[in-house]
N, C-alpha and C. Protein backbone atom coordinates (compact mmCIF):
# COMPACT_ATOMS: atom_id res chain seq x y z
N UNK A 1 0.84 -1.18 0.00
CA UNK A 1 0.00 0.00 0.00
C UNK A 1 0.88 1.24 0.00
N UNK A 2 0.72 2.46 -1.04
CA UNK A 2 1.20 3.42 -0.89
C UNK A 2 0.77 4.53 0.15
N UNK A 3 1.72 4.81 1.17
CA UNK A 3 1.36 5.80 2.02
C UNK A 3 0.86 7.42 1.35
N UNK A 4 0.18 7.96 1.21
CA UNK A 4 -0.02 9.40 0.58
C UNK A 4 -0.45 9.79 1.77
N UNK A 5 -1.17 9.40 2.97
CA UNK A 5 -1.46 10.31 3.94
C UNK A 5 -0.67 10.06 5.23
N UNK A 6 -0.82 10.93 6.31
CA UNK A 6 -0.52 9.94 7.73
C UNK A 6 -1.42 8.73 7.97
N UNK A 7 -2.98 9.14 7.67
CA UNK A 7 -3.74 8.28 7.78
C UNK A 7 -3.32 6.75 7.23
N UNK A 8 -2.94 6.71 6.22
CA UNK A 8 -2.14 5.37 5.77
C UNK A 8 -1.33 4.62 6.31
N UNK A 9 -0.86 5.35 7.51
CA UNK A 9 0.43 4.61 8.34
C UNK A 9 0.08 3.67 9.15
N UNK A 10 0.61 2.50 8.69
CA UNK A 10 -0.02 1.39 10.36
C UNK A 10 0.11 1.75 11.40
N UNK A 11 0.99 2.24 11.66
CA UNK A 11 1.36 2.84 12.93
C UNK A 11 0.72 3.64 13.87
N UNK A 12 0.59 4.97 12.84
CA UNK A 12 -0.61 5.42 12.97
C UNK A 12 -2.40 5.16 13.01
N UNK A 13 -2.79 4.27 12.48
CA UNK A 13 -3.88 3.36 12.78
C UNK A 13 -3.69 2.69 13.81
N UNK A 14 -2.53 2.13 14.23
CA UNK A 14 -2.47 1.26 15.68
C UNK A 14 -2.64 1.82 16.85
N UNK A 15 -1.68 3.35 16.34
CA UNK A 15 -1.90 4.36 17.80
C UNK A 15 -3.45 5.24 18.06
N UNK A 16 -3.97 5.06 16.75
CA UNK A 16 -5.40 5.16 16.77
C UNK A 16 -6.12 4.81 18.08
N UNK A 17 -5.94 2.83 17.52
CA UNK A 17 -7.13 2.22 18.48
C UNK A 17 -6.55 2.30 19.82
N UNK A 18 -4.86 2.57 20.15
CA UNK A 18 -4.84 2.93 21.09
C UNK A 18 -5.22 3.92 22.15
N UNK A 19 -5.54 4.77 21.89
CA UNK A 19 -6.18 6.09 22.35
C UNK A 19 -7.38 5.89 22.20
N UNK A 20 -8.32 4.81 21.56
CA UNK A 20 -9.65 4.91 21.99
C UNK A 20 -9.79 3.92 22.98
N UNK A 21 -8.94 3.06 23.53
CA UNK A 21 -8.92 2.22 24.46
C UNK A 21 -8.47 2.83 25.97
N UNK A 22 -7.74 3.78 25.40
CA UNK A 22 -7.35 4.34 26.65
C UNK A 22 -7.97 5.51 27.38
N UNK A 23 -9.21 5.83 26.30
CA UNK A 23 -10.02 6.88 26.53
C UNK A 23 -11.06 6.04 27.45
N UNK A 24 -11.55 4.74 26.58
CA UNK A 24 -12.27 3.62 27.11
C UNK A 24 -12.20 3.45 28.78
N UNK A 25 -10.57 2.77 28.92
CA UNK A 25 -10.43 2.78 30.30
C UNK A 25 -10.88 3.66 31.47
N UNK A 26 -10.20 4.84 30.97
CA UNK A 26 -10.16 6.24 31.63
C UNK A 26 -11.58 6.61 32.29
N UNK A 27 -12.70 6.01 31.47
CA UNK A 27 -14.06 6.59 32.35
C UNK A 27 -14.55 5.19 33.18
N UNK A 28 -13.56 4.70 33.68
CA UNK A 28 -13.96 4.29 34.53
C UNK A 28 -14.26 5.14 35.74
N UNK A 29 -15.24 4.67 36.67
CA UNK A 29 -15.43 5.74 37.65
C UNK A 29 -14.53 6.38 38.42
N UNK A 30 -13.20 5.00 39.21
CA UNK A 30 -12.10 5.58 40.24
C UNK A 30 -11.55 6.17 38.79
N UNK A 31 -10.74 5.52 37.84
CA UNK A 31 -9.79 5.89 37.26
C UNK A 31 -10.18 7.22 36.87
N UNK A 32 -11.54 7.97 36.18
CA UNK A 32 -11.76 9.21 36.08
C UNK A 32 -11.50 10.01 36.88
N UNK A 33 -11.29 9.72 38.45
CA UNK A 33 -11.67 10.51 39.28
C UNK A 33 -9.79 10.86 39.89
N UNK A 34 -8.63 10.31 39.22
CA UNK A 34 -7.88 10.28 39.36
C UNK A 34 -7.06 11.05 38.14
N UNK A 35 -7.65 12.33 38.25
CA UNK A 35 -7.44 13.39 37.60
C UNK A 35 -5.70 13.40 36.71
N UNK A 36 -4.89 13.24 37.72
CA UNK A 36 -3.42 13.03 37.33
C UNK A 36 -3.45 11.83 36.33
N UNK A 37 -3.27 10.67 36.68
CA UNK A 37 -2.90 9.42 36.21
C UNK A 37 -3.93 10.03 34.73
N UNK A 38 -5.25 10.24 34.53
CA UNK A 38 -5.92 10.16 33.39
C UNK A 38 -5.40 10.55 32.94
N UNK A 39 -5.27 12.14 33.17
CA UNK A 39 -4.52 13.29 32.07
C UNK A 39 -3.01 12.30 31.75
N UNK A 40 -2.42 12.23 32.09
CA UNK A 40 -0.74 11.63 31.85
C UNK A 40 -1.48 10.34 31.12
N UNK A 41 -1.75 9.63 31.04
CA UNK A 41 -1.97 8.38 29.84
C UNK A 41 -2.69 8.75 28.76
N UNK A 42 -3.62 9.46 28.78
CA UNK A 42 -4.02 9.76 27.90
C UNK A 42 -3.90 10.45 26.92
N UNK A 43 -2.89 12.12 27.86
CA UNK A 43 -1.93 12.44 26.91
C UNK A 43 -0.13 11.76 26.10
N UNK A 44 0.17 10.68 26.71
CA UNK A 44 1.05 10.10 25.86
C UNK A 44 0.46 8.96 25.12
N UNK A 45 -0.84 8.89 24.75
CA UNK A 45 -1.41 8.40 23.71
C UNK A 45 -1.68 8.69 22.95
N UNK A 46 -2.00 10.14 23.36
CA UNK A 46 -2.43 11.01 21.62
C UNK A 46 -1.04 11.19 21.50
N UNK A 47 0.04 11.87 22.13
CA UNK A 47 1.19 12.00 21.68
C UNK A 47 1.57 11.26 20.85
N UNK A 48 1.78 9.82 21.11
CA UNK A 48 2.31 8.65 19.72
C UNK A 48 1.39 8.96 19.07
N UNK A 49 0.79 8.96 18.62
CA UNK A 49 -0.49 9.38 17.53
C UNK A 49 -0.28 10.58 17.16
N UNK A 50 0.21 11.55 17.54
CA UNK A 50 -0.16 13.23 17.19
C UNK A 50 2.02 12.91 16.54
N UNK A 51 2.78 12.21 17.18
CA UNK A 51 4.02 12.08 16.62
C UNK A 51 4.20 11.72 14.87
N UNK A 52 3.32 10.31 15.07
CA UNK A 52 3.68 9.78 13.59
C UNK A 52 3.10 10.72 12.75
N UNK A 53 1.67 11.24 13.23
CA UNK A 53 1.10 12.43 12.08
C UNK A 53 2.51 13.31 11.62
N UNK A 54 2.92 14.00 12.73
CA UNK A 54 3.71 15.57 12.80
C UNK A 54 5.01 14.37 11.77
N UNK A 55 5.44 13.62 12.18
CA UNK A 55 6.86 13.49 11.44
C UNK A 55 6.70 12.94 10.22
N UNK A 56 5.25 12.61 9.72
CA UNK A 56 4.60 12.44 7.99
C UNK A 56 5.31 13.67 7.21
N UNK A 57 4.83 15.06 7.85
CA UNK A 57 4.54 16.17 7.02
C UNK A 57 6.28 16.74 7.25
N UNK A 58 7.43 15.80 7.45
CA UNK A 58 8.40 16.18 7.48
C UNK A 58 9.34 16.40 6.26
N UNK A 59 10.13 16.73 5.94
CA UNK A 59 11.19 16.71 4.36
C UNK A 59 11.98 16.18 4.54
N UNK A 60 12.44 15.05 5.79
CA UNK A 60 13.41 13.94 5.69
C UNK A 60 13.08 12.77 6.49
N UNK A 61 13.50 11.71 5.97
CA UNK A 61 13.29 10.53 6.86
C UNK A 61 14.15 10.43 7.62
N UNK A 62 15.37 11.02 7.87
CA UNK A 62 15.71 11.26 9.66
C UNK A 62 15.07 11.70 10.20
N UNK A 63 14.71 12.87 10.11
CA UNK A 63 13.54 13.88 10.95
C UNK A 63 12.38 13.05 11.08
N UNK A 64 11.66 11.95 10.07
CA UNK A 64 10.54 11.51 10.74
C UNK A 64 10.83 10.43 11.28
N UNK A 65 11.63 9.96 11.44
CA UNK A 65 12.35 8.92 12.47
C UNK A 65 12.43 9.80 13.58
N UNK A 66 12.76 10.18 13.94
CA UNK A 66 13.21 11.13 15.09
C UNK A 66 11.51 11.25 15.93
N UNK A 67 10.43 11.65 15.25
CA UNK A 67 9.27 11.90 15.52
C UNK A 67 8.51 10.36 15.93
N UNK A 68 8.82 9.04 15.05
CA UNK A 68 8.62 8.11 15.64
C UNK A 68 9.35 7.75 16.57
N UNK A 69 10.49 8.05 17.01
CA UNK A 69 11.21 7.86 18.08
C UNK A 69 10.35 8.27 19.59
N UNK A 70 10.22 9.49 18.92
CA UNK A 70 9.20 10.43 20.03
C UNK A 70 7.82 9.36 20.90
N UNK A 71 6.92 9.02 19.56
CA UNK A 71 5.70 7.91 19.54
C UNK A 71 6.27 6.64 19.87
N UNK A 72 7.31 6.29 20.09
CA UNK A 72 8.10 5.05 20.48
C UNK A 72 8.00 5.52 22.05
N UNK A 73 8.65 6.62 22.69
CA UNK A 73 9.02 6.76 24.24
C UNK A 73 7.46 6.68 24.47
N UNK A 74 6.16 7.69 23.74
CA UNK A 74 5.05 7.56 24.24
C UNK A 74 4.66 6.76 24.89
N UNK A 75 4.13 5.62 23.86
CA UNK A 75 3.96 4.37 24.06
C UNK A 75 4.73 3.40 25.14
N UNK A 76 5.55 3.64 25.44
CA UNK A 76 6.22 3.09 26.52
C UNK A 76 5.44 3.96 27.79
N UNK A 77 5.81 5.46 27.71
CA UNK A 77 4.99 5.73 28.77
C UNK A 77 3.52 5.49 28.90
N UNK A 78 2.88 5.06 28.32
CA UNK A 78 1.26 4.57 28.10
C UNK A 78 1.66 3.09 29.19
N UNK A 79 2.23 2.34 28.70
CA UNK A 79 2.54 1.28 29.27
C UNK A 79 3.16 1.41 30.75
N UNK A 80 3.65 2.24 31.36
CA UNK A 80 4.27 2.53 32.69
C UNK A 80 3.07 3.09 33.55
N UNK A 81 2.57 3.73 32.38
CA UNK A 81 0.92 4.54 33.49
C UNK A 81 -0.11 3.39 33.68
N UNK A 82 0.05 1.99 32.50
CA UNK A 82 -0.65 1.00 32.98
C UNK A 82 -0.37 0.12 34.14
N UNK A 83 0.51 0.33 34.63
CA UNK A 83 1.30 -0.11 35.76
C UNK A 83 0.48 0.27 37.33
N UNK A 84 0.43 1.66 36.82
CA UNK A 84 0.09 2.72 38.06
C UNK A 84 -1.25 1.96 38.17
N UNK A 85 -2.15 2.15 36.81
CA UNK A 85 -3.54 2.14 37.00
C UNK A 85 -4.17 0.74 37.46
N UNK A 86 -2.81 -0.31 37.13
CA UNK A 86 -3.24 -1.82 37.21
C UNK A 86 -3.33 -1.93 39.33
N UNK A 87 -2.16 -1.30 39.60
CA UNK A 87 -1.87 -1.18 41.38
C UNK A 87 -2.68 -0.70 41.98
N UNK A 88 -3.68 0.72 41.20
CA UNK A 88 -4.59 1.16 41.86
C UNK A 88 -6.02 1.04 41.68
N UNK A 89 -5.65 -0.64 40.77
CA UNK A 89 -6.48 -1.40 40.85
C UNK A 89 -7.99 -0.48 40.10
N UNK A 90 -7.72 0.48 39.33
CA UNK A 90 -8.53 0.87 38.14
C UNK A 90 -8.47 0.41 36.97
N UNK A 91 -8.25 -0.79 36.61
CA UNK A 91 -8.38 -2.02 35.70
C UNK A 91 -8.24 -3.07 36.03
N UNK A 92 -8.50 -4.09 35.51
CA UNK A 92 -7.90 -5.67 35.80
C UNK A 92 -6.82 -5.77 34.96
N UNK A 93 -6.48 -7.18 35.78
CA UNK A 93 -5.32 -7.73 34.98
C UNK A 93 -5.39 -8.26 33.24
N UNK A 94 -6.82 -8.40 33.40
CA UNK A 94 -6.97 -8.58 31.95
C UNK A 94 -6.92 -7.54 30.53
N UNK A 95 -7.16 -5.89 31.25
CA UNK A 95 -7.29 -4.76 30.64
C UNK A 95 -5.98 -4.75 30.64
N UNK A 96 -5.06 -4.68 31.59
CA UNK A 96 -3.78 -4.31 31.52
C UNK A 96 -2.81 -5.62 30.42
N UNK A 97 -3.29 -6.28 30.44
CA UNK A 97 -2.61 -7.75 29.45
C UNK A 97 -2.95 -6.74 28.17
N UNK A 98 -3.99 -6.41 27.94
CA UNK A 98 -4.34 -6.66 26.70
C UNK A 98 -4.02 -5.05 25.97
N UNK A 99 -4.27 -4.42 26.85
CA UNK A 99 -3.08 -2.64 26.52
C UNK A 99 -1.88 -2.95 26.35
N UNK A 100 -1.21 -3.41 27.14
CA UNK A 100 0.05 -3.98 26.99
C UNK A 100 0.93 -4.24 25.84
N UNK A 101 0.13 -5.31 25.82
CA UNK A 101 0.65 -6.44 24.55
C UNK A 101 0.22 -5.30 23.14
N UNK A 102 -1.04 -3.98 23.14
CA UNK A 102 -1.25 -3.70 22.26
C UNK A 102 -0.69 -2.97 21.80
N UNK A 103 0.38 -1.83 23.07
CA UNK A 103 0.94 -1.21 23.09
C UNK A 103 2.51 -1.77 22.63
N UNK A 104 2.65 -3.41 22.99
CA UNK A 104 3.92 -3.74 21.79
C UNK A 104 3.66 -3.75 20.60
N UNK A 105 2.74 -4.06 20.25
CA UNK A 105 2.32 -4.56 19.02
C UNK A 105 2.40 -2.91 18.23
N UNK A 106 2.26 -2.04 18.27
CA UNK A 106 2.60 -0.56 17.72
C UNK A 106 3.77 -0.50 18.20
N UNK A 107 4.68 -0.91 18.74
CA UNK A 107 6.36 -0.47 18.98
C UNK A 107 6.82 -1.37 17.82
N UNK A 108 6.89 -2.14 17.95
CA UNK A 108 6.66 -3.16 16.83
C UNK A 108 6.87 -2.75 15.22
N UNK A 109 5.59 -2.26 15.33
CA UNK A 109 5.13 -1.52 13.67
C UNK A 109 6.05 -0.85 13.53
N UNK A 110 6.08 0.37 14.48
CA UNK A 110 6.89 1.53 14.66
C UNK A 110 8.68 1.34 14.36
N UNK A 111 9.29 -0.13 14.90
CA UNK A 111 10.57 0.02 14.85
C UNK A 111 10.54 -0.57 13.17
N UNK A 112 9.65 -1.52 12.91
CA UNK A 112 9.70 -2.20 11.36
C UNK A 112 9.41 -0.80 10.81
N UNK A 113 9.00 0.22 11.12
CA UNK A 113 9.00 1.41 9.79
C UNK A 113 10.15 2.29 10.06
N UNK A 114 10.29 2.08 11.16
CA UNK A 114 12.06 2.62 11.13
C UNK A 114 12.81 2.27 10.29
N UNK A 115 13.18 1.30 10.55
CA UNK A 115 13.93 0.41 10.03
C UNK A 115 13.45 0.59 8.14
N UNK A 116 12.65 0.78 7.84
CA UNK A 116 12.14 0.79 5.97
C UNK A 116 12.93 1.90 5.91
N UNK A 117 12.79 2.88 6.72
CA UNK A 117 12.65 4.63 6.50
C UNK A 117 14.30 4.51 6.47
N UNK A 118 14.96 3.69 7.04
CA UNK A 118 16.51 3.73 7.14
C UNK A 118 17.05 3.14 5.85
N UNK A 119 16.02 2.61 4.95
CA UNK A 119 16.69 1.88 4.00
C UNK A 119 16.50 2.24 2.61
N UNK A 120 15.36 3.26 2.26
CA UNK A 120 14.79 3.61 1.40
C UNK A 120 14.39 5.16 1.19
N UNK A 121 13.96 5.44 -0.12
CA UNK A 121 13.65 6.66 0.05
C UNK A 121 11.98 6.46 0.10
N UNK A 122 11.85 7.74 1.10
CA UNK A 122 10.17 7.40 1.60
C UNK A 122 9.59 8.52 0.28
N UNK A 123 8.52 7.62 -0.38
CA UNK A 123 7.80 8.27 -1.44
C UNK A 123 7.79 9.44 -1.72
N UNK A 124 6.84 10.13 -1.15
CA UNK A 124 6.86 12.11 -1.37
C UNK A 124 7.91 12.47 -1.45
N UNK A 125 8.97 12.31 -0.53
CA UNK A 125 10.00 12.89 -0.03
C UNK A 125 11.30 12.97 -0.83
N UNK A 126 10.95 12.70 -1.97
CA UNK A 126 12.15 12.95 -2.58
C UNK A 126 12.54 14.03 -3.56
């Protein structure tokens, strides 16, 4: 598939459903009411998501490497705040398995498009 948009990016589609899952979580009743922890996961979810967009509309594939790099630390921090939220017992262990694992599964994507972007010239951009 040829990328022409951000929208095209797996990556970006992955960090999609991530942020609607994590929006999902978030209204839970305690976890809403835990003003900090929400805001902080939720904003390094749109972050990986708002990253791969911003480093699309870049004029080099270092520079948008650099921006998935960015959506790479996100995502890790998404995963550290699931930690918090799993202890304070505003999810189960089963919510937290399954963020988790979803949240590799976009690091994943993310390092395999690194890795293209290191080897090729990325379409538009040349």
């Amino acid at each position: 598939m040829k990328i022409e948009r951000f929208e095209d990016i797996e990556a970006w589609q992955a960090a999609r459903k991530l942020v609607q899952e994590v929006y999902r979580i978030t209204k839970g009743i305690d976890f809403s009411k835990d003003y900090g922890l929400k805001d902080q996961i939720q904003r390094a979810a749109v972050s990986a998501m708002a990253n791969i967009a911003e480093g699309f509309d870049d004029r080099s594939n270092q520079a948008f490497i650099q921006f998935l790099n960015y959506a790479l630390r996100s995502v890790t921090e998404v995963q550290s705040h699931l930690y918090v939220a799993l202890d304070q017992e505003y999810i189960t262990q089963s919510n937290f398995d399954e963020l988790y694992q979803q949240a590799n599964r976009i690091k994943s994507i993310i390092n395999g498009f690194i890795r293209y972007l290191k080897t090729s010239k990325f379409g538009y951009k040349t």
